[in-house]
N, C-alpha and C. Protein backbone atom coordinates (compact mmCIF):
# COMPACT_ATOMS: atom_id res chain seq x y z
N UNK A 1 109.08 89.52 104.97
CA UNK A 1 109.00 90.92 105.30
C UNK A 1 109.28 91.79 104.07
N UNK A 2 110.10 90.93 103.08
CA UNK A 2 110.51 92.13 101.90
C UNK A 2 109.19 92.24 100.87
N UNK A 3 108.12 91.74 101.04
CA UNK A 3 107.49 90.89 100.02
C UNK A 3 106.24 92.59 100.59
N UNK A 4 105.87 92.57 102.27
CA UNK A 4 105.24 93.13 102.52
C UNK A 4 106.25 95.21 102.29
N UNK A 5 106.76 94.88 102.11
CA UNK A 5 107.94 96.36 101.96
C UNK A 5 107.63 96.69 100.27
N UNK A 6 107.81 95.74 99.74
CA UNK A 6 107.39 96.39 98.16
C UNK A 6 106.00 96.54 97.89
N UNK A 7 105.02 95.82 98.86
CA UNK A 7 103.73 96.25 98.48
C UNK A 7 103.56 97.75 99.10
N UNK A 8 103.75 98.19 100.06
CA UNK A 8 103.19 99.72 100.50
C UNK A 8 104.14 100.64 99.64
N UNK A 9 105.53 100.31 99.06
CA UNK A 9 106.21 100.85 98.14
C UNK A 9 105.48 100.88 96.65
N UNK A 10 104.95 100.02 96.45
CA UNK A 10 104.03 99.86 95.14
C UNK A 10 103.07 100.73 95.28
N UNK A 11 102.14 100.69 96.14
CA UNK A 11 100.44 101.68 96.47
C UNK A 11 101.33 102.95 96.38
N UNK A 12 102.24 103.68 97.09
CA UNK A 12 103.22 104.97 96.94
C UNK A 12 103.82 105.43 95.52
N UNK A 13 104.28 104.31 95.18
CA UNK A 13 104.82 104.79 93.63
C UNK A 13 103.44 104.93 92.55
N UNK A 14 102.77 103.82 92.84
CA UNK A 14 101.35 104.23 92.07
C UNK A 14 100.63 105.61 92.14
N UNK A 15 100.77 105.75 93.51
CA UNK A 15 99.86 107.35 93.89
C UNK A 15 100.66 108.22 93.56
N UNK A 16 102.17 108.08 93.24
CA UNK A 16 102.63 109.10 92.76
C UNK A 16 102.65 109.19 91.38
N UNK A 17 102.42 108.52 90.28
CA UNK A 17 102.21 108.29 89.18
C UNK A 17 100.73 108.83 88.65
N UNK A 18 99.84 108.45 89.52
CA UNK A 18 98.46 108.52 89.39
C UNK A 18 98.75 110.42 89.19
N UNK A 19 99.07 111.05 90.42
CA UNK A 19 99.09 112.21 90.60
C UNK A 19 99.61 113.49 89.59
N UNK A 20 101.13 112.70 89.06
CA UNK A 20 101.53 113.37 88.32
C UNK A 20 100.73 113.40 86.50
N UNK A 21 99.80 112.24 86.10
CA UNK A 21 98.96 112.02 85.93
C UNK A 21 97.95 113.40 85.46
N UNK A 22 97.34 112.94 86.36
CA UNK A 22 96.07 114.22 87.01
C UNK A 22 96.69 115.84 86.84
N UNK A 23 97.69 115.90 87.28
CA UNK A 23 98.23 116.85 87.44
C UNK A 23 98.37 117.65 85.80
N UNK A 24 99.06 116.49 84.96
CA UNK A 24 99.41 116.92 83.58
C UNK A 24 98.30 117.53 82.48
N UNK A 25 97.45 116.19 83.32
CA UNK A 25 95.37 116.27 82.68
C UNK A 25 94.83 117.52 83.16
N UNK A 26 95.14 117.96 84.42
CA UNK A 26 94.46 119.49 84.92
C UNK A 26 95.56 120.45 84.30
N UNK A 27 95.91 120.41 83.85
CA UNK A 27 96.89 121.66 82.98
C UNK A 27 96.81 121.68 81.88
N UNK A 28 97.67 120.70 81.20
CA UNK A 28 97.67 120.85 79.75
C UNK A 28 96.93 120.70 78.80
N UNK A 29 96.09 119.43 79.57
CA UNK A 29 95.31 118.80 78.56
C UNK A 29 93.69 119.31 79.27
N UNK A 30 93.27 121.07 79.72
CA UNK A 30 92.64 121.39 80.46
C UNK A 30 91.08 121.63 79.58
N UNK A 31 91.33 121.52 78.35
CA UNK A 31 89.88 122.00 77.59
C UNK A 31 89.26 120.08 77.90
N UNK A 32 89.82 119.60 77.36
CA UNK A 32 89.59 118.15 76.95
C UNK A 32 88.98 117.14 77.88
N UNK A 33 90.02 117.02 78.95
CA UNK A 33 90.26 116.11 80.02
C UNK A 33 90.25 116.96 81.27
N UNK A 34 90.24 117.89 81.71
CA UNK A 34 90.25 118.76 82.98
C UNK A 34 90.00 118.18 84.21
N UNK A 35 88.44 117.57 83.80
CA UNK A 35 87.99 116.97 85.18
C UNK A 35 88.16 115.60 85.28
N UNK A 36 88.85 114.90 84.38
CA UNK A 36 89.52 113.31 84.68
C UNK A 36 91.14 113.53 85.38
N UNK A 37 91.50 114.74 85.24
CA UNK A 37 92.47 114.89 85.88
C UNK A 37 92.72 115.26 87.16
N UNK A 38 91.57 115.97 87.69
CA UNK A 38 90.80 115.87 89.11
C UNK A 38 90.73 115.28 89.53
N UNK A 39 89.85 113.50 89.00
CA UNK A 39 89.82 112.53 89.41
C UNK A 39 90.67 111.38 89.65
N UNK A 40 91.97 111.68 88.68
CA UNK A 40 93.22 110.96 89.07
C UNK A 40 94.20 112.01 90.11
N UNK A 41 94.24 113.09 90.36
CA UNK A 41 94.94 113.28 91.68
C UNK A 41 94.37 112.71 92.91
N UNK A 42 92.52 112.61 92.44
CA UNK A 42 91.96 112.38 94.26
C UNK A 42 92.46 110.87 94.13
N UNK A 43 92.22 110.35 93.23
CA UNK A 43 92.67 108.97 93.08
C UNK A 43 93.80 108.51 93.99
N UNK A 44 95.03 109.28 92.67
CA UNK A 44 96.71 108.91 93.42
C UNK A 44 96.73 109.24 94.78
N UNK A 45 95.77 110.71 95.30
CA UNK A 45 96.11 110.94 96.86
C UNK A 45 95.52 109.47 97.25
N UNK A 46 94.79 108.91 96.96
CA UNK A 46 93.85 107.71 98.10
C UNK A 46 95.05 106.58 98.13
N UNK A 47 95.72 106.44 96.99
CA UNK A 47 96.69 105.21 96.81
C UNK A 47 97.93 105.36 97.66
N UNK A 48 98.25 106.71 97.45
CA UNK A 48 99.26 107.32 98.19
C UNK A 48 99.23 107.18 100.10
N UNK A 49 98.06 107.43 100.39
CA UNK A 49 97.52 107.00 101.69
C UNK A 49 97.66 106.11 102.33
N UNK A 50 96.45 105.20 101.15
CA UNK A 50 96.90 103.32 101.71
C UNK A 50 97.83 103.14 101.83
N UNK A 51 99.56 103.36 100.82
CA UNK A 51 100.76 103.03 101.10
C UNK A 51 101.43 103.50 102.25
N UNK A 52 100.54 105.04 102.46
CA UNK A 52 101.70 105.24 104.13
C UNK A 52 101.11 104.93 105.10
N UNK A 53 99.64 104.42 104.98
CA UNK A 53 98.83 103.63 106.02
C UNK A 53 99.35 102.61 106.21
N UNK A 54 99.73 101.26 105.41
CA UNK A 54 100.74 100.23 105.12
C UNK A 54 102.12 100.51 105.64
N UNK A 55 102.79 101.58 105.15
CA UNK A 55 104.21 101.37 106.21
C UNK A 55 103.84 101.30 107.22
N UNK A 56 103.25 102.55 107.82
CA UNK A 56 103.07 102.91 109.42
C UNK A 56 102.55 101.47 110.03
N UNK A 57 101.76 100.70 109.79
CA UNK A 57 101.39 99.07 110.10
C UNK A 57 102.41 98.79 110.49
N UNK A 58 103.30 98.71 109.42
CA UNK A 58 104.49 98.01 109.35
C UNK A 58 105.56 97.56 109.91
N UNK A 59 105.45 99.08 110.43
CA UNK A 59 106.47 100.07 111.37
C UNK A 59 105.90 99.38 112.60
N UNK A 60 105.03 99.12 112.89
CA UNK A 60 104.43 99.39 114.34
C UNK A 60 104.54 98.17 114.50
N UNK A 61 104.07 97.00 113.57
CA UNK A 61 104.56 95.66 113.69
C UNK A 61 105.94 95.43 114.11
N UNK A 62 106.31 95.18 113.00
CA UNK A 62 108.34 95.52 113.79
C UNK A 62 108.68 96.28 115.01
N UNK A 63 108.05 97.18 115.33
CA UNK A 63 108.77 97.50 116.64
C UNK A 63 107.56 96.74 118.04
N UNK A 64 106.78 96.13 117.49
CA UNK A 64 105.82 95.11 118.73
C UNK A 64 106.78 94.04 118.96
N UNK A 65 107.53 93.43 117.52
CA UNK A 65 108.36 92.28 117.44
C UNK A 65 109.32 92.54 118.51
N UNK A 66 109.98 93.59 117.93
CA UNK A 66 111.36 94.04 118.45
C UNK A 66 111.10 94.32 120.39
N UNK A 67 109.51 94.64 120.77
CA UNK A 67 109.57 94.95 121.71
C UNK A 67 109.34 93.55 122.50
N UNK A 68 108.64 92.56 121.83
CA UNK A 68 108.32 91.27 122.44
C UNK A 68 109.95 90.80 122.90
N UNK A 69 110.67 90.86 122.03
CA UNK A 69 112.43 89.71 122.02
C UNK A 69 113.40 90.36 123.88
N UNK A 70 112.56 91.75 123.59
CA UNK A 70 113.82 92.35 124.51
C UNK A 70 112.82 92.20 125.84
């Protein structure tokens, strides 16, 4: 179970990385890179997704478990 907990934690920390990313590329670096930095926020949002698509699984698994025992 811990193995599946660091993977949707991984896709989350990635999309948040990705984002802040994008974010830095659509600002600072806005003559240059502008629209690669566009493409890494839509990015990090998609990664960011899968990971809370993945908990919520997760979640719902464990409490099917929890509902099977009782």
């Amino acid at each position: 179970m811990n193995r599946n907990l660091e993977s949707y934690r991984r896709f989350i920390f990635i999309g948040i990385i990705v984002i802040s990313l994008g974010i830095t590329f659509s600002t600072t670096l806005e003559d240059t890179v502008g629209s690669l930095g566009t493409v890494f926020i839509a990015v990090g949002g998609l990664f960011f997704i899968i990971g809370m698509s993945k908990k919520q699984k997760e979640e719902q698994q464990a409490k099917e478990e929890i509902d099977k025992e009782v």
